[in-house]
Protein backbone atom coordinates (compact mmCIF):
# COMPACT_ATOMS: atom_id res chain seq x y z
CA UNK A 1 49.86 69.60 87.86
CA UNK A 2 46.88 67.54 88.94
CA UNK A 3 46.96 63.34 88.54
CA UNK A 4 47.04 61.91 85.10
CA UNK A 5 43.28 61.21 84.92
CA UNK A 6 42.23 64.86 85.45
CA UNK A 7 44.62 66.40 83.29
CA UNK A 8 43.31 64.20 80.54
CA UNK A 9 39.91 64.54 80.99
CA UNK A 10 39.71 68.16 80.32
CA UNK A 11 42.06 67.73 77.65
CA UNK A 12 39.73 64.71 75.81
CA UNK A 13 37.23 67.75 75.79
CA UNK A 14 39.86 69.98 73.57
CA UNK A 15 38.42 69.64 69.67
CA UNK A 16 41.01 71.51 68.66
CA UNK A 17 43.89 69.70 70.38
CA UNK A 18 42.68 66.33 69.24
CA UNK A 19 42.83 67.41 65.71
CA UNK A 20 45.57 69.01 65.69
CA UNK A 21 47.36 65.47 67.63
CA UNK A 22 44.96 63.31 65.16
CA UNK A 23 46.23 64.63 62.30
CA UNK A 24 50.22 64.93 63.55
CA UNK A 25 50.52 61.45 64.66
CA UNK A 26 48.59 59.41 61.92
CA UNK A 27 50.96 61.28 59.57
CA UNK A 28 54.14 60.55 61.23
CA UNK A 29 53.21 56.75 62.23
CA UNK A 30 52.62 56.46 58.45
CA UNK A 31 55.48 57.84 57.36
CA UNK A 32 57.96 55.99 59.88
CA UNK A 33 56.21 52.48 59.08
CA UNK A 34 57.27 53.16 55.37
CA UNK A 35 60.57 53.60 56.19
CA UNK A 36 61.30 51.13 58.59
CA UNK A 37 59.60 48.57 55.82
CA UNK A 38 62.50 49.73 53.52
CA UNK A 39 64.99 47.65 56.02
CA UNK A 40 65.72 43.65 55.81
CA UNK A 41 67.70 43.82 58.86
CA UNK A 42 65.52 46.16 60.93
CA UNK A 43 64.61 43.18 63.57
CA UNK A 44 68.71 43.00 63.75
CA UNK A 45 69.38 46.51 63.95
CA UNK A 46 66.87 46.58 67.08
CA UNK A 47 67.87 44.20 68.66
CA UNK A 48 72.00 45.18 67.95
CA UNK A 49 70.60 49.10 70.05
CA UNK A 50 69.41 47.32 72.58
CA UNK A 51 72.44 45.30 73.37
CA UNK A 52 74.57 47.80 73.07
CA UNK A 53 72.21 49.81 75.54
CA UNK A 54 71.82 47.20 77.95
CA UNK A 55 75.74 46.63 77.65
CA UNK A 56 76.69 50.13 78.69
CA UNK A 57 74.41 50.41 81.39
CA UNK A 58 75.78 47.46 83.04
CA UNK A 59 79.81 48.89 82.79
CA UNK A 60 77.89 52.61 82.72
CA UNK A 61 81.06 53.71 85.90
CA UNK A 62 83.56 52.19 83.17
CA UNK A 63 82.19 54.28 80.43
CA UNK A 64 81.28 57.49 82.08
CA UNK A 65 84.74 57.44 83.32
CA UNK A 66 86.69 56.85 79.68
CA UNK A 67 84.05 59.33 78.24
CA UNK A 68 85.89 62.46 80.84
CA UNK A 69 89.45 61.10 80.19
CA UNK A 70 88.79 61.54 76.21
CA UNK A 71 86.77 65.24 76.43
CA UNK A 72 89.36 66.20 78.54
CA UNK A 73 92.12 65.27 76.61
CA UNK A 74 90.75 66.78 73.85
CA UNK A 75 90.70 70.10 74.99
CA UNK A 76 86.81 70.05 77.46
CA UNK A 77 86.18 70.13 80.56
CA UNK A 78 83.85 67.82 82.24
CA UNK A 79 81.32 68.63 84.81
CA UNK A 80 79.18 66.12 86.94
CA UNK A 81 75.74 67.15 88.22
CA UNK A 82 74.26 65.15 90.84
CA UNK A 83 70.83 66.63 90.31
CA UNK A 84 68.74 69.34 88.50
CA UNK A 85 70.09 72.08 90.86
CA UNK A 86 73.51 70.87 90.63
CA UNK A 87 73.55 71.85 87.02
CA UNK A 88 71.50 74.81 86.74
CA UNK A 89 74.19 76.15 88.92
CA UNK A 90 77.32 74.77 86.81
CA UNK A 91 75.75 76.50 83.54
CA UNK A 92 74.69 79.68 85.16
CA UNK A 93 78.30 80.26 86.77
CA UNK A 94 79.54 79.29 83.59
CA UNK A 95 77.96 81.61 81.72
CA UNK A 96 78.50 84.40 84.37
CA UNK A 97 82.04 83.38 83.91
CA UNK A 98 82.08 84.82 80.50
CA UNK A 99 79.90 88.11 81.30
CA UNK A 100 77.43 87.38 78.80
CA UNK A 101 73.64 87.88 79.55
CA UNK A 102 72.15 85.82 77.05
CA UNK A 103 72.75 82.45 75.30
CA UNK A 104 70.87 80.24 72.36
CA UNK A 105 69.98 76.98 72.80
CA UNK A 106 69.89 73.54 70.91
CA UNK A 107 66.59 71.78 71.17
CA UNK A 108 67.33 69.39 74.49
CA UNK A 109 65.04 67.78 76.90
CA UNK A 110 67.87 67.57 79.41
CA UNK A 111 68.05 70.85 79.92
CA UNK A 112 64.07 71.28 80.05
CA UNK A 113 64.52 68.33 82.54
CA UNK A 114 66.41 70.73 84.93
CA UNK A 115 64.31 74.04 84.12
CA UNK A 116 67.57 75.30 83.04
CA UNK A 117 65.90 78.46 81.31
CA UNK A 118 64.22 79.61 84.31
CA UNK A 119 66.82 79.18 86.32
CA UNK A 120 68.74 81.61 83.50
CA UNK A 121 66.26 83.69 83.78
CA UNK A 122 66.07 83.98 87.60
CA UNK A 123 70.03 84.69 87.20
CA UNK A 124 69.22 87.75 84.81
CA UNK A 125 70.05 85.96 81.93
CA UNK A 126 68.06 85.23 78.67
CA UNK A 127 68.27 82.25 77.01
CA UNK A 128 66.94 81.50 73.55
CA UNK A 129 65.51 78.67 72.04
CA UNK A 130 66.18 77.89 68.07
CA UNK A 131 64.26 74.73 67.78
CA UNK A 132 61.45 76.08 65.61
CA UNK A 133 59.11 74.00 67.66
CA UNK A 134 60.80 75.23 70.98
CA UNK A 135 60.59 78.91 69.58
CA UNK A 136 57.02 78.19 68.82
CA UNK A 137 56.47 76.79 72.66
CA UNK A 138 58.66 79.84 73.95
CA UNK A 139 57.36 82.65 72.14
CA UNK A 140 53.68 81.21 72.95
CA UNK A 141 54.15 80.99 76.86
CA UNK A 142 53.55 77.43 76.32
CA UNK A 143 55.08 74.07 77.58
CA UNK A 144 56.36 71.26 74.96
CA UNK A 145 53.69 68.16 74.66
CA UNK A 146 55.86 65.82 72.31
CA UNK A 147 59.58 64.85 72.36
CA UNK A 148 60.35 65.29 68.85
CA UNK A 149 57.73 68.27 67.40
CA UNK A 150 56.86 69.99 70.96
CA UNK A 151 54.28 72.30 69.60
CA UNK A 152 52.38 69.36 68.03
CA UNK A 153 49.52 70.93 69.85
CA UNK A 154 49.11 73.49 67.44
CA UNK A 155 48.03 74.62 64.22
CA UNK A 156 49.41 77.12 61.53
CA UNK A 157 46.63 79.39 62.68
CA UNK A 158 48.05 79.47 66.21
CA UNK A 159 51.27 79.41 65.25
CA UNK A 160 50.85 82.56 62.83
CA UNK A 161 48.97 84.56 65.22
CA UNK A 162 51.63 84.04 68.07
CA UNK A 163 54.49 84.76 65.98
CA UNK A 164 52.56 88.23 64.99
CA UNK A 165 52.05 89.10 68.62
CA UNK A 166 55.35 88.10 70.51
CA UNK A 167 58.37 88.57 67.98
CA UNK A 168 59.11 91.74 68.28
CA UNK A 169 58.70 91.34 72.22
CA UNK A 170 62.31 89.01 71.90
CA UNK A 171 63.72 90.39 68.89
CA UNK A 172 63.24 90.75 65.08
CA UNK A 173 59.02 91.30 64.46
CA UNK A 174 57.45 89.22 61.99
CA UNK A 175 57.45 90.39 58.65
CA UNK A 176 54.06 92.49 57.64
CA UNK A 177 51.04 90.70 56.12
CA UNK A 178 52.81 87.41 57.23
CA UNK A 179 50.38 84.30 56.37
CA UNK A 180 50.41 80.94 57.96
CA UNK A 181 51.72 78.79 55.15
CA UNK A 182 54.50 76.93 56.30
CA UNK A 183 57.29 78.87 53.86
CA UNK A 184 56.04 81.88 55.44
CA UNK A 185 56.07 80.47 58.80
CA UNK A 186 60.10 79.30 58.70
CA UNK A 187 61.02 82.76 56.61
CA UNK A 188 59.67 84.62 59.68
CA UNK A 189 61.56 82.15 61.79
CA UNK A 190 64.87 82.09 60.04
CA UNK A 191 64.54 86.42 60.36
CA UNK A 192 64.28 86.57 63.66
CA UNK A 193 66.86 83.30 64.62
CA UNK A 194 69.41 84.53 62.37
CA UNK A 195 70.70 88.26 64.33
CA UNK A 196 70.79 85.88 67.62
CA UNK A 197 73.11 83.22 66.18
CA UNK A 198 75.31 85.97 64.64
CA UNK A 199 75.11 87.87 68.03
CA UNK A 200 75.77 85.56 70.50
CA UNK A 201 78.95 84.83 72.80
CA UNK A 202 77.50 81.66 74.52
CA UNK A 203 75.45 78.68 73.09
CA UNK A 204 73.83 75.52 75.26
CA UNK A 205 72.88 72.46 73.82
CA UNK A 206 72.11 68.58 74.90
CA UNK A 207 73.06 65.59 72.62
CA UNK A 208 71.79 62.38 71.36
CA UNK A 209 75.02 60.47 71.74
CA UNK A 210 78.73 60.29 73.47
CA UNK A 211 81.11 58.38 72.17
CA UNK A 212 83.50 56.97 75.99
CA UNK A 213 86.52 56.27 73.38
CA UNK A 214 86.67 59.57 71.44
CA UNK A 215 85.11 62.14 73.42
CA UNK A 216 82.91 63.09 70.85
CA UNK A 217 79.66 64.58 71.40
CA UNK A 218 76.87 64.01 68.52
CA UNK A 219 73.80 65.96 68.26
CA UNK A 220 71.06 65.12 65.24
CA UNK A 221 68.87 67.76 63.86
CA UNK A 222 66.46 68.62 61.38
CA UNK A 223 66.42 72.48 59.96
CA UNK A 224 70.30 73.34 60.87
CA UNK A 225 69.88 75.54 63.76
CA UNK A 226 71.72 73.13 65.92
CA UNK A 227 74.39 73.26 63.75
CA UNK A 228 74.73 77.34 64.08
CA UNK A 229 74.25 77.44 67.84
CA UNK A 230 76.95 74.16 68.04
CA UNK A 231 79.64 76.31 65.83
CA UNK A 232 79.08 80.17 66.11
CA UNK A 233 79.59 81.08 69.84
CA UNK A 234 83.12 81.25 71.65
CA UNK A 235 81.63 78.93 74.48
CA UNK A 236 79.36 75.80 74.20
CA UNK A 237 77.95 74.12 76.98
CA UNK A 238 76.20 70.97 76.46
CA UNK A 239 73.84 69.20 78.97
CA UNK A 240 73.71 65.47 78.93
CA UNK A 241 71.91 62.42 80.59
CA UNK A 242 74.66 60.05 81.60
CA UNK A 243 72.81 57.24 79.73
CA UNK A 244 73.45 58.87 76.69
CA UNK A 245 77.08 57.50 76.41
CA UNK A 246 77.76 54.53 74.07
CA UNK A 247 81.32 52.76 73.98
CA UNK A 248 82.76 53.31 70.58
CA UNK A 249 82.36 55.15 67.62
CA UNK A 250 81.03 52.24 65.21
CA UNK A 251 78.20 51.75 67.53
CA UNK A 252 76.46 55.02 66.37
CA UNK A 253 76.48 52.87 62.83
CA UNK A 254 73.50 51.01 64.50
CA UNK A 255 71.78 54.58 65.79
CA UNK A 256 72.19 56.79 63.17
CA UNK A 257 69.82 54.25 61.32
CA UNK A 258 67.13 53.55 63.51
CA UNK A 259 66.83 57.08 64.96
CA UNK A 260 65.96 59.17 62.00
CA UNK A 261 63.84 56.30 60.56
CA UNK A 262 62.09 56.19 63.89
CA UNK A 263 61.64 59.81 64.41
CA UNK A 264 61.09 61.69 61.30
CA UNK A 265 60.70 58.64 58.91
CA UNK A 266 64.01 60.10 57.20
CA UNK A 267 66.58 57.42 55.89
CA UNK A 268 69.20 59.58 57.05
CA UNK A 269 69.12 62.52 59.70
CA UNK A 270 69.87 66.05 57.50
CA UNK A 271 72.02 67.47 59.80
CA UNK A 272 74.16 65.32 61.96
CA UNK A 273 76.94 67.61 63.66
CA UNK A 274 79.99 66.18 66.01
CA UNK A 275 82.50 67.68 67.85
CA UNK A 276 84.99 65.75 70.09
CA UNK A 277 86.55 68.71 72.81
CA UNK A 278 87.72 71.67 70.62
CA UNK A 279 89.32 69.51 68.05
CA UNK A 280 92.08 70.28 65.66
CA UNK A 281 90.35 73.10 64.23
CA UNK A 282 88.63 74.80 67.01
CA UNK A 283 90.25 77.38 69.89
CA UNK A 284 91.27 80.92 69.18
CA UNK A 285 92.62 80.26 65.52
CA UNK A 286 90.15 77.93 64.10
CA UNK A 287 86.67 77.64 63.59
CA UNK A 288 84.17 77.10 65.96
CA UNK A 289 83.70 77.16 70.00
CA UNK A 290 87.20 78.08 72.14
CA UNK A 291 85.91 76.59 74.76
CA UNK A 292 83.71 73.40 75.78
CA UNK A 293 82.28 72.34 78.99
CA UNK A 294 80.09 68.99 79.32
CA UNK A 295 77.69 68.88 82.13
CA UNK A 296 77.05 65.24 82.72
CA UNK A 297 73.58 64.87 84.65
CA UNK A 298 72.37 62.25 86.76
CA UNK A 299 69.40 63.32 88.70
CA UNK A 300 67.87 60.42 89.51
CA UNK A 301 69.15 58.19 86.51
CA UNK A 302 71.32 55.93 89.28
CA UNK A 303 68.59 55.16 91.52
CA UNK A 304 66.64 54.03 87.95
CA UNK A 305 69.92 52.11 87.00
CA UNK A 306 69.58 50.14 89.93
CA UNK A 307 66.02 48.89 89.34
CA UNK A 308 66.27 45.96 87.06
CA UNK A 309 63.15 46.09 85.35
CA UNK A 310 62.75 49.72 85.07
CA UNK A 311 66.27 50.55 84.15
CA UNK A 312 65.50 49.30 80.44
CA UNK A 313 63.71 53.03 80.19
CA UNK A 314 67.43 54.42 80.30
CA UNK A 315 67.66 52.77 76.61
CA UNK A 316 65.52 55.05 75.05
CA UNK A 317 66.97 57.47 72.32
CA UNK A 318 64.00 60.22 72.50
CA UNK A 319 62.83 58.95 69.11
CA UNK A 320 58.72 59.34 69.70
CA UNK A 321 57.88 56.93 68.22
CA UNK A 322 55.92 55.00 71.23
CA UNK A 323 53.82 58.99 71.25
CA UNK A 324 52.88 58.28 67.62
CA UNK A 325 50.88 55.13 68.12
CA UNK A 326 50.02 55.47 71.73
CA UNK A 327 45.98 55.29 71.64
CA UNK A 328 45.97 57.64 74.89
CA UNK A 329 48.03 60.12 74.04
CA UNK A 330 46.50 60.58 71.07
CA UNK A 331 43.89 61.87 72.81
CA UNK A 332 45.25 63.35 76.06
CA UNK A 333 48.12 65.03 74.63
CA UNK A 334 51.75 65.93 76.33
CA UNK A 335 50.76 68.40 78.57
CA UNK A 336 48.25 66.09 80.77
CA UNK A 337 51.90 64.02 81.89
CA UNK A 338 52.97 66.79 83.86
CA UNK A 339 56.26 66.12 82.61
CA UNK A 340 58.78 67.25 79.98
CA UNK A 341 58.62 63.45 78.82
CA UNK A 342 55.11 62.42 77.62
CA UNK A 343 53.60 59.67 76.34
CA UNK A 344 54.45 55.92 76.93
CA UNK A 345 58.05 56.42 77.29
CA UNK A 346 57.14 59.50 80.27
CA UNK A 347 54.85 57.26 81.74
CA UNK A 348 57.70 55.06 82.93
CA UNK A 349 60.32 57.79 83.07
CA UNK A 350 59.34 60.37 84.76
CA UNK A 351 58.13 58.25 87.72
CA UNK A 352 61.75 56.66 88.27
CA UNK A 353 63.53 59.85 87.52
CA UNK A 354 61.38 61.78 90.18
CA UNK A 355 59.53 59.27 92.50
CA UNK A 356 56.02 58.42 92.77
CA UNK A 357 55.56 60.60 95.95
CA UNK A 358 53.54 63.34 93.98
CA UNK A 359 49.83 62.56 93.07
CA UNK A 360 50.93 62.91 89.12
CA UNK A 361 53.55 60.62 89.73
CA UNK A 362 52.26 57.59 91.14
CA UNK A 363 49.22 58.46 88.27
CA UNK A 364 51.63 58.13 85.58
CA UNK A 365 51.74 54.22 85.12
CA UNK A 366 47.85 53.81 84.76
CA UNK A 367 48.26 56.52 81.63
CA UNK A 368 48.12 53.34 79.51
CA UNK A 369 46.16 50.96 78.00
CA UNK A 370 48.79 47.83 77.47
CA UNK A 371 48.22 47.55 74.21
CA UNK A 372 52.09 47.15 73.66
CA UNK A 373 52.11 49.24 70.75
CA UNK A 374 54.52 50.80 71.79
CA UNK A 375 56.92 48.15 72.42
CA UNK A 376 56.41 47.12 68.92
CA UNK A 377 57.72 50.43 67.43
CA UNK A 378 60.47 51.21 69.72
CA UNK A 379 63.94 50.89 68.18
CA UNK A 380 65.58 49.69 71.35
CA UNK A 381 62.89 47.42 72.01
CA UNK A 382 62.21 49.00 75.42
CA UNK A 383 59.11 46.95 76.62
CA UNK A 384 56.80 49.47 77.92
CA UNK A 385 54.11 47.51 78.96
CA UNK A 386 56.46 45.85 81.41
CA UNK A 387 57.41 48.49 83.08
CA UNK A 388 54.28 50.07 83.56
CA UNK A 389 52.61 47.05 85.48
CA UNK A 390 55.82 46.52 87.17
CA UNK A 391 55.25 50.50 88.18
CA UNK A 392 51.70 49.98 89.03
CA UNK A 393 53.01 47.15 91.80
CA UNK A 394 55.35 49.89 93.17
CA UNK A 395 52.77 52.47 93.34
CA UNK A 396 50.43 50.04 95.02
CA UNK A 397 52.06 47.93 97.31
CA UNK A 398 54.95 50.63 97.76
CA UNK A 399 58.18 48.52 98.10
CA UNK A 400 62.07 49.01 98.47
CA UNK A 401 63.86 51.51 95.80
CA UNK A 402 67.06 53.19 95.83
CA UNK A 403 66.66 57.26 95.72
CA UNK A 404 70.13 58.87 95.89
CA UNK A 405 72.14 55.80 96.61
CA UNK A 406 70.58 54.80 99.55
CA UNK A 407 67.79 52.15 99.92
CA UNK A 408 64.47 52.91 101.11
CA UNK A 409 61.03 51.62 101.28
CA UNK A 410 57.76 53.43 99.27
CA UNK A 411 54.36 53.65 101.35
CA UNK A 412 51.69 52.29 99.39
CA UNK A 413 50.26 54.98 97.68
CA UNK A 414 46.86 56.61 98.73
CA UNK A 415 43.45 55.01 97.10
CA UNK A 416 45.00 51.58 96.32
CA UNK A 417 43.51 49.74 99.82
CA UNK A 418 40.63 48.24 97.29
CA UNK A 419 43.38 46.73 94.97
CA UNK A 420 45.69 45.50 97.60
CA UNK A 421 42.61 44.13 98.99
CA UNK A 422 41.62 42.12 96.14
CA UNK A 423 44.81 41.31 94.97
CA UNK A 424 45.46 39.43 98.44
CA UNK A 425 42.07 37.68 97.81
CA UNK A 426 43.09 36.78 94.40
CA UNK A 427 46.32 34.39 95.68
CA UNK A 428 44.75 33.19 98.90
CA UNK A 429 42.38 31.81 96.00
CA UNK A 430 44.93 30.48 93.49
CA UNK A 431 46.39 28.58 96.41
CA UNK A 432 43.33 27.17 97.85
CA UNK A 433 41.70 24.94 94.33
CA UNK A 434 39.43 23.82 96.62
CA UNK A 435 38.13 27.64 97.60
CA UNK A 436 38.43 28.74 94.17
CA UNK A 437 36.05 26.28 92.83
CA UNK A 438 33.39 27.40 95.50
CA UNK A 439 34.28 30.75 94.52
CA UNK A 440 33.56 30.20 90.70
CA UNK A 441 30.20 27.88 91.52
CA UNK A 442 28.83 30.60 94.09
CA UNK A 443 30.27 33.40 91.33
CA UNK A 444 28.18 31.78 88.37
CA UNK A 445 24.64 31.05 90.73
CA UNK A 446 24.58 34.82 91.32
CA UNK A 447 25.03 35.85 88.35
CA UNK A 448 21.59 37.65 87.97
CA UNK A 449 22.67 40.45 90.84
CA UNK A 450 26.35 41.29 89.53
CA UNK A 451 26.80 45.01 90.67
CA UNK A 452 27.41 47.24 87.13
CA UNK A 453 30.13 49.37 89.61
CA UNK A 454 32.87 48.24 91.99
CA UNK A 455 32.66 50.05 95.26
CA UNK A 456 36.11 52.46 96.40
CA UNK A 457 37.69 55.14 94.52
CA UNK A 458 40.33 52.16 92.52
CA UNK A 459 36.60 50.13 91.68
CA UNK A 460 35.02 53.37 90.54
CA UNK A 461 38.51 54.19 88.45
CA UNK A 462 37.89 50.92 86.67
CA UNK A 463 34.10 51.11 86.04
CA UNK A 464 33.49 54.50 85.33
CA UNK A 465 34.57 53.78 81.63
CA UNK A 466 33.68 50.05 81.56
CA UNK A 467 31.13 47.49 82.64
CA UNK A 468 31.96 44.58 84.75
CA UNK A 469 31.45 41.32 82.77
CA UNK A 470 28.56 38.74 83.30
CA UNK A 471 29.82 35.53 84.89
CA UNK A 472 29.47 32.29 82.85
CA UNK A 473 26.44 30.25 83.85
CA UNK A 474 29.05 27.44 84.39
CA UNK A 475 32.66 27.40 85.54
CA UNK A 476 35.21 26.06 83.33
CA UNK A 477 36.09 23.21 85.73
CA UNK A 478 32.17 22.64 86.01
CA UNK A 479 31.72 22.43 82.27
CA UNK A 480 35.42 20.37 81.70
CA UNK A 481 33.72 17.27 84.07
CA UNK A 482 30.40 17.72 82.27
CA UNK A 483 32.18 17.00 79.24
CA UNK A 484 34.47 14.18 80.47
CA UNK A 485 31.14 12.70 81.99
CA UNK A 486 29.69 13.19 78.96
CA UNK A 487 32.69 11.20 77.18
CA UNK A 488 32.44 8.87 79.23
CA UNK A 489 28.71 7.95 78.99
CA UNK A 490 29.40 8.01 74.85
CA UNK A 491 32.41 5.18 75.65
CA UNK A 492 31.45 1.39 73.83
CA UNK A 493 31.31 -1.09 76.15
């Protein structure tokens, strides 16, 4: 993928694709604000997630630990997963265990995190998504560009015509003379889901929430395909963060409100299913999965525990909600992130969960404007803008970080000598009063020959879009001691 700024400059030029994101946004930001208006207490149920959030991460050992002592007990077995490899290779021997060659799948981002499918498919296994927006994605070749509706990037049109063409390449064809009303659209969906669910041995899934003192795993969905992929196989696998643990059961009283609100603008989610190991009335002689394995995944989430400013990012609860209001990605869309987490909440994500090595990387935290909008909407109060300039130091003046446990120090990224430059000139200024007030005078009598562009690739970043102010005819210390003169002169005798 190239750096944020190319990526989203061909995509700006996408009619289409800003319709289609116009439209989809707008009406989910509308619909959420409604909802969340409905609460007194939202203020206090925001700030109750992000206590608890902040709370677990800081005992996250303690919890991680008492979360494995529970699933085991209750009949699971626990996995850990150091990094995306790590776990592509616990599911694929796991499903190899059971000789089955194909397995449906729960919408999760973990899991498109690790690239779990291709590494399925690599292993001559096929792995089916349910998710109608994940089907859409799969079926059209595509990649997801939103957290919560992945194929907001396209329209009934699109999604009719790929339906026609690629169903019957991975299973049940769409039905004749199919149109692109949405009934239509989830009728042809539900045909071609429903002989998978009832076929298949194995199903893989993520989930929204662990609860350390039960065990239980809690996944929240939308049309109910979760809930046949999370009780119709004989094995279940599920794929999940580490940060996704919370310490007791009556916390997810706190969750289960501000996620669906947040998300779908829904005062409750419609399907909510958990499962705590096999539980009473699983195994051979009961209903549901005989047997359970939980993949916890790290891959890279420790090193982005131990920053203390960025770590807040490990709060978030995949809601969307920074996507829906975020001015730029309304117009750049998912896919110009280069990551399976876009928007405001990738922008500080991705870059901690994979480095800022890569040229998309260290891009990432200039894929914003600061208008905070984001902060405002987010349920865990996650402040975004924070991070990002925190980010944009690390990317620029490079700095010590932890990557695997061990401490090292970043280079200073490529293209940022002009802003290092500056930003030195900037404090040996604010600690000289004497120099800055030369600075200022000298600043104000040239006004008349102010370049329109800065010079270097970082000046020609910031001007491209944007002209460079006109100095005041007067500095603000110059016109302060006019005034006071001028007070002065005005005193009575």
């Amino acid at each position: 993928m190239p750096a944020f700024p190319a990526a989203a400059r061909e995509a700006v030029h996408d009619d289409t694709l800003r319709a289609n994101l116009r439209h989809a946004t707008h009406t989910i930001r509308d619909k959420r604000a409604r909802a969340v208006a409905e609460l007194a207490d939202w203020d206090r149920l925001r700030e109750a997630g992000r206590a608890v959030k902040d709370h677990t991460l800081r005992r996250l050992d303690h919890y991680l630990l008492q979360l494995e002592e529970a699933v085991t007990a209750a009949g699971g077995t626990v996995h850990w997963a150091a990094d995306a490899d790590e776990a592509n290779r616990i599911v694929t021997e796991l499903v190899r265990a059971t000789g089955e060659r194909e397995v449906v799948k729960v919408k999760s981002m973990a899991t498109q995190e690790t690239g779990l499918n291709e590494a399925l498919e690599a292993a001559g296994i096929a792995a089916y998504e349910t998710d109608l927006a994940e089907l859409i994605v799969q079926l059209g070749h595509d990649r997801p560009s939103h957290i919560l509706v992945p194929a907001i990037h396209r329209n009934r049109g699109e999604i009719r015509d790929i339906f026609a063409r690629e169903m019957g390449e991975w299973g049940r064809p769409a039905p004749e003379g199919m149109d692109d009303t949405p009934a239509a659209l989830a009728e042809a969906a539900r045909l071609h889901l429903r002989e998978k669910f009832l076929r298949a041995k194995v199903g893989v899934s993520g989930a929204n929430f662990m609860v350390a003192e039960t065990g239980t795993m809690v996944v929240l969905e939308s049309e109910g395909n979760g809930r046949m992929c999370l009780t119709l196989p004989e094995t279940l696998i599920s794929v999940v963060g580490i940060e996704k643990v919370v310490p007791t059961f009556r916390d997810l009283e706190i969750f289960l409100q501000t996620l669906p609100r947040s998300s779908t603008a829904e005062r409750m989610n419609p399907y909510t299913t958990m499962w705590t190991g096999l539980g009473p009335s699983k195994g051979a002689d009961g209903d549901g999965p005989s047997a359970f394995h939980l993949v916890l995944l790290d891959n890279g989430r420790t090193d982005t525990l131990a920053d203390e400013v960025g770590r807040q990012a490990l709060r978030c609860i995949r809601c969307s909600a920074c996507l829906n209001v975020c001015p730029v990605y309304e117009r750049a869309g998912g896919h110009a992130y280069g990551s399976v987490y876009p928007g405001p909440i990738g922008a500080i994500l991705s870059p901690q969960l994979r480095g800022t090595a890569s040229e998309i990387d260290a891009s990432l935290p200039y894929a914003s404007t600061l208008c905070g909008a984001c902060y405002e909407v987010c349920p865990v109060a996650i402040d975004i803008p924070e991070v990002l300039v925190h980010l944009r130091e690390r990317v620029a003046q490079g700095g010590p970080v932890t990557r695997q446990g061990v401490r090292v120090r970043l280079r200073p990224a490529k293209g940022h000598a002009a802003e290092r430059a500056a930003m030195r000139g900037a404090r040996l200024l604010l600690d000289h009063p004497g120099a800055l007030r030369a600075a200022e005078r000298v600043l104000a009598r040239t006004r008349r020959f102010r370049p329109h562009r800065l010079p270097g690739r970082s000046g020609r970043a910031w001007t491209d879009t944007r002209e460079l102010p006109v100095p005041p005819a007067q500095s603000f210390r110059d016109w302060w001691a006019a005034r006071e003169r001028a007070k002065e002169g005005n005193t009575p005798k």
